[in-house]
N, C-alpha and C. Protein backbone atom coordinates (compact mmCIF):
# COMPACT_ATOMS: atom_id res chain seq x y z
N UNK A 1 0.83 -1.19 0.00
CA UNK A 1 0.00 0.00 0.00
C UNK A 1 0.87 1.25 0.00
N UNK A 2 1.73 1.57 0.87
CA UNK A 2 2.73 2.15 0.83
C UNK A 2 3.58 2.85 -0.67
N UNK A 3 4.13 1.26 -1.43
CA UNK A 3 4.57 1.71 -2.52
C UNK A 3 4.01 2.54 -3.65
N UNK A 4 2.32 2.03 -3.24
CA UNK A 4 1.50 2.32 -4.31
C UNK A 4 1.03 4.07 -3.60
N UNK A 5 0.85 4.14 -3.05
CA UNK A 5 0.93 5.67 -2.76
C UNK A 5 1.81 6.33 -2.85
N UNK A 6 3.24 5.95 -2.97
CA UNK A 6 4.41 6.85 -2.70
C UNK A 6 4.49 6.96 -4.83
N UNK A 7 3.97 6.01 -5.42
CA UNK A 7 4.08 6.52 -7.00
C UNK A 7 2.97 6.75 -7.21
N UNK A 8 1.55 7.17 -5.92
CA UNK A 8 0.42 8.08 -6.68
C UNK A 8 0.73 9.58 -6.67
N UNK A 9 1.83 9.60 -5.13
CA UNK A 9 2.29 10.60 -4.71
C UNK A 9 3.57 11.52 -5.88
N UNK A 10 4.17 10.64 -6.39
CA UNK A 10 5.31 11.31 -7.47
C UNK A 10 4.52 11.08 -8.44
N UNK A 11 3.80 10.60 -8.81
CA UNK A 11 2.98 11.21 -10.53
C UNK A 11 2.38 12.08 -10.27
N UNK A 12 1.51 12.28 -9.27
CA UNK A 12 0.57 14.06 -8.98
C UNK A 12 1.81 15.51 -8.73
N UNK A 13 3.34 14.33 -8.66
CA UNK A 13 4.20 15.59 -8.30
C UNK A 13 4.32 16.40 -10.03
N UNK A 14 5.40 14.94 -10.42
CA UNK A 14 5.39 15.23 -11.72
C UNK A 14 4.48 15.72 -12.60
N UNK A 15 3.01 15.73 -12.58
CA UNK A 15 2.42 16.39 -13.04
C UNK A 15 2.13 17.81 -12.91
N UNK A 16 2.29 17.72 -11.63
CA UNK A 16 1.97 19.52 -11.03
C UNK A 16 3.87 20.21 -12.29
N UNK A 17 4.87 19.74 -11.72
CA UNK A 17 5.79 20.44 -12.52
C UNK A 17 5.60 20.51 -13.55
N UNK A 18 4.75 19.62 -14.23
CA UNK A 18 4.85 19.14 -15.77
C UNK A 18 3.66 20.62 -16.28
N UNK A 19 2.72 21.24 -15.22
CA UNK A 19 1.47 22.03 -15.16
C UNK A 19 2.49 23.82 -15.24
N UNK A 20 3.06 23.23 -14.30
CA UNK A 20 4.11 24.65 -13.74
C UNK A 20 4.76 24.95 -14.88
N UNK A 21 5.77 24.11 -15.33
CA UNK A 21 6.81 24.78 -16.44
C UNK A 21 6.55 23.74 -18.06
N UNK A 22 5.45 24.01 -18.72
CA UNK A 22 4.82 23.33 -19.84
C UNK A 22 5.74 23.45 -20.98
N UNK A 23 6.06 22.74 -21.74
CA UNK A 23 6.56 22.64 -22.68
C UNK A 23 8.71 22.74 -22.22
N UNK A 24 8.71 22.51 -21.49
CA UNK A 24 9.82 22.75 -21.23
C UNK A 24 10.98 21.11 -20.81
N UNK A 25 12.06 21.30 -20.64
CA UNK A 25 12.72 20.30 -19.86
C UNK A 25 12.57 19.59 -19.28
N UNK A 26 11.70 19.85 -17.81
CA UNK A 26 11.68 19.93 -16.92
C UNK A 26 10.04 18.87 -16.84
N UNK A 27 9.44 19.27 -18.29
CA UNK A 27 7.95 18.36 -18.30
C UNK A 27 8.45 17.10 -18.97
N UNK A 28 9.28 17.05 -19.79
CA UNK A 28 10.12 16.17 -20.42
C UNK A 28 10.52 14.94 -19.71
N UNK A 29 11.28 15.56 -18.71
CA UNK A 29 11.63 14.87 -17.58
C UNK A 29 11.04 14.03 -16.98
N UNK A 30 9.94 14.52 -15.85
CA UNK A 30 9.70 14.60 -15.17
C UNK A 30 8.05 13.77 -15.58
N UNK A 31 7.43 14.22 -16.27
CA UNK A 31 5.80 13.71 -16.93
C UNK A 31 5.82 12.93 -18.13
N UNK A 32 6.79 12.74 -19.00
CA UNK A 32 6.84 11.78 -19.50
C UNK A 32 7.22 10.79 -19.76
N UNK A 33 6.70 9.35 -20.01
CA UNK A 33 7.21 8.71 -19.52
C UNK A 33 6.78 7.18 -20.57
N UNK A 34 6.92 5.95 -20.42
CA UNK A 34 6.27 4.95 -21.03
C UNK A 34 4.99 4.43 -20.31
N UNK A 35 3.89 3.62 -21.42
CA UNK A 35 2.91 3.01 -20.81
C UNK A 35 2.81 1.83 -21.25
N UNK A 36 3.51 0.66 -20.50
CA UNK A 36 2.98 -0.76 -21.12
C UNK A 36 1.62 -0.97 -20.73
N UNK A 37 1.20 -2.18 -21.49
CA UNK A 37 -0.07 -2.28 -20.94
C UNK A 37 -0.37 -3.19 -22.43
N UNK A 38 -1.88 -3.89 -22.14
CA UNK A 38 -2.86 -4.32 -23.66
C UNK A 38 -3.76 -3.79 -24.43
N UNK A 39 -3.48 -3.04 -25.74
CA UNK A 39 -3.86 -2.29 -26.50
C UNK A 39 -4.18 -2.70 -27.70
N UNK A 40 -4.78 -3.06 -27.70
CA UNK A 40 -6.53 -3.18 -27.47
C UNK A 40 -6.52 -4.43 -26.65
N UNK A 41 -7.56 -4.34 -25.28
CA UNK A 41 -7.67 -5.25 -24.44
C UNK A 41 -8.12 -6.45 -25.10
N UNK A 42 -7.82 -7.91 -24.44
CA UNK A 42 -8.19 -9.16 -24.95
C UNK A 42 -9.24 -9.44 -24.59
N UNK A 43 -10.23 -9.96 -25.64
CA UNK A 43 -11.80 -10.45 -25.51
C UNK A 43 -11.47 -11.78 -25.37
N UNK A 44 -12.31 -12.57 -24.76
CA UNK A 44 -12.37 -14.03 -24.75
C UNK A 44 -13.62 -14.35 -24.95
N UNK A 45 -14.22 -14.94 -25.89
CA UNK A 45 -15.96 -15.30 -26.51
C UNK A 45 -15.64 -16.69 -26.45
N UNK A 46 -16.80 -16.54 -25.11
CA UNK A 46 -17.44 -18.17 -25.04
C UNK A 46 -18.95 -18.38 -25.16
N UNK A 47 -19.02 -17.53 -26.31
CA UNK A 47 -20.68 -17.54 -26.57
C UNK A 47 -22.15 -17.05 -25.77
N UNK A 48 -21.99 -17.74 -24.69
CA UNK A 48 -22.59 -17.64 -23.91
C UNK A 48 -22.00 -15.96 -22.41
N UNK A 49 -20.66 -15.96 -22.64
CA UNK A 49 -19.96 -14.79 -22.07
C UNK A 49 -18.99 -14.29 -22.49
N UNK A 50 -18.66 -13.34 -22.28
CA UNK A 50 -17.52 -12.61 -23.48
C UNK A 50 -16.84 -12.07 -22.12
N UNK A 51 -15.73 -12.49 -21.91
CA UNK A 51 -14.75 -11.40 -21.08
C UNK A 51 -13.74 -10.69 -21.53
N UNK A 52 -13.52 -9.57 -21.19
CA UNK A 52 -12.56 -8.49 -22.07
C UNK A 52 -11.37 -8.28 -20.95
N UNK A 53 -10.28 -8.25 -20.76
CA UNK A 53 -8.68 -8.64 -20.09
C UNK A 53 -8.09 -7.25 -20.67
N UNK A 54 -7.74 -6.12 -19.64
CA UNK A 54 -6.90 -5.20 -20.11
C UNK A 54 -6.64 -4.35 -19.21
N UNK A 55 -5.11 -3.53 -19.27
CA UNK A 55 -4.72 -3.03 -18.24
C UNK A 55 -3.42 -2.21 -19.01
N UNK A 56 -3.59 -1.42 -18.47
CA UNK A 56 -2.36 0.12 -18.71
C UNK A 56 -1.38 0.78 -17.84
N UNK A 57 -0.09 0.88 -17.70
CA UNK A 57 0.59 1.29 -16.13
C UNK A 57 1.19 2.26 -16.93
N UNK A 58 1.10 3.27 -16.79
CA UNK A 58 1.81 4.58 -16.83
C UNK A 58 3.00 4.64 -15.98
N UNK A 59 4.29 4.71 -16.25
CA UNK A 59 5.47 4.57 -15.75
C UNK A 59 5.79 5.99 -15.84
N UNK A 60 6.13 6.85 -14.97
CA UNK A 60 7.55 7.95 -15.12
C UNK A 60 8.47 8.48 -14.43
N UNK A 61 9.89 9.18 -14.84
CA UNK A 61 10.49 9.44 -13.51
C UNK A 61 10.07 10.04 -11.95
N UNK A 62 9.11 10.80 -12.32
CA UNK A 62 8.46 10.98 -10.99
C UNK A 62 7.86 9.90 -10.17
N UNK A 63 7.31 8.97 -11.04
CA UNK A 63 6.34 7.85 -10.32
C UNK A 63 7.93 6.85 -9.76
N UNK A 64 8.09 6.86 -10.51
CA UNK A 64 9.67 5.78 -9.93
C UNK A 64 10.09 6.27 -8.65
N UNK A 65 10.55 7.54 -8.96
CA UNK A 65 11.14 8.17 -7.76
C UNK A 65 10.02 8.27 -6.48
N UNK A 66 8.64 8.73 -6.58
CA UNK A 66 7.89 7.93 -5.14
C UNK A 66 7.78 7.04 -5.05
N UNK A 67 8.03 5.81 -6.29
CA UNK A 67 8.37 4.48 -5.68
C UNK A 67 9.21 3.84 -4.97
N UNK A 68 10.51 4.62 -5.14
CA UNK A 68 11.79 4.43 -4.25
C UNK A 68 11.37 4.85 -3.41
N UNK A 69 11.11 6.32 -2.85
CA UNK A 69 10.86 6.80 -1.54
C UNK A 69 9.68 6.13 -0.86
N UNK A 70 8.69 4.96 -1.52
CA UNK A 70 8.15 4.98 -0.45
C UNK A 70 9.13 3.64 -0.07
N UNK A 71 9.45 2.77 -0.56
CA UNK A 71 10.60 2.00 -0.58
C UNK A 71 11.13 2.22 0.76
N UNK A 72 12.06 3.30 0.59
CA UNK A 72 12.54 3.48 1.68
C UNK A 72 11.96 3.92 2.59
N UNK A 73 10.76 4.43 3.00
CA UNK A 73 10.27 4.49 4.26
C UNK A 73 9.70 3.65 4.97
N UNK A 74 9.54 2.45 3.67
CA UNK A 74 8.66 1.20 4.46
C UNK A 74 10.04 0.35 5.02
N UNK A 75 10.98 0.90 4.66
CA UNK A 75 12.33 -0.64 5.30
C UNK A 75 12.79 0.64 6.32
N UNK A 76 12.31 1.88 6.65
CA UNK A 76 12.66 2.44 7.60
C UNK A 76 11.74 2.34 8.99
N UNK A 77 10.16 1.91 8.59
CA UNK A 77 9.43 1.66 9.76
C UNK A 77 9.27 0.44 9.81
């Protein structure tokens, strides 16, 4: 839970900088980033039910970096 807040916490960062100084270095940096994921999600038809399988993770240096930090605060408490 931890980790996952500490990279909800650095993507809302990176975004706010990315808001602050637009078009610049610094949004470059900081807000962009890769998204693996399944594009276009997988259907599975069994006639009777169709299930659709798909998922997207937005990766960036900001999100990394509250992933380390929360990292380290969870092997610190």
């Amino acid at each position: 839970m931890i980790l996952i807040l500490g990279a909800l916490i650095g993507t809302a960062l990176g975004e706010l900088i990315a808001y602050l100084f637009p078009g610049g270095i610094l949004e470059r940096i900081f807000a962009q980033g890769i998204t693996p994921g399944l594009q276009p999600p997988a259907t599975l038809d069994l006639k009777i039910l169709s299930l659709t399988f798909g998922f997207t993770v937005r990766i960036n240096l900001s999100s990394l970096l509250g992933l380390l930090l929360g990292a380290y605060l969870y092997k610190q408490f």
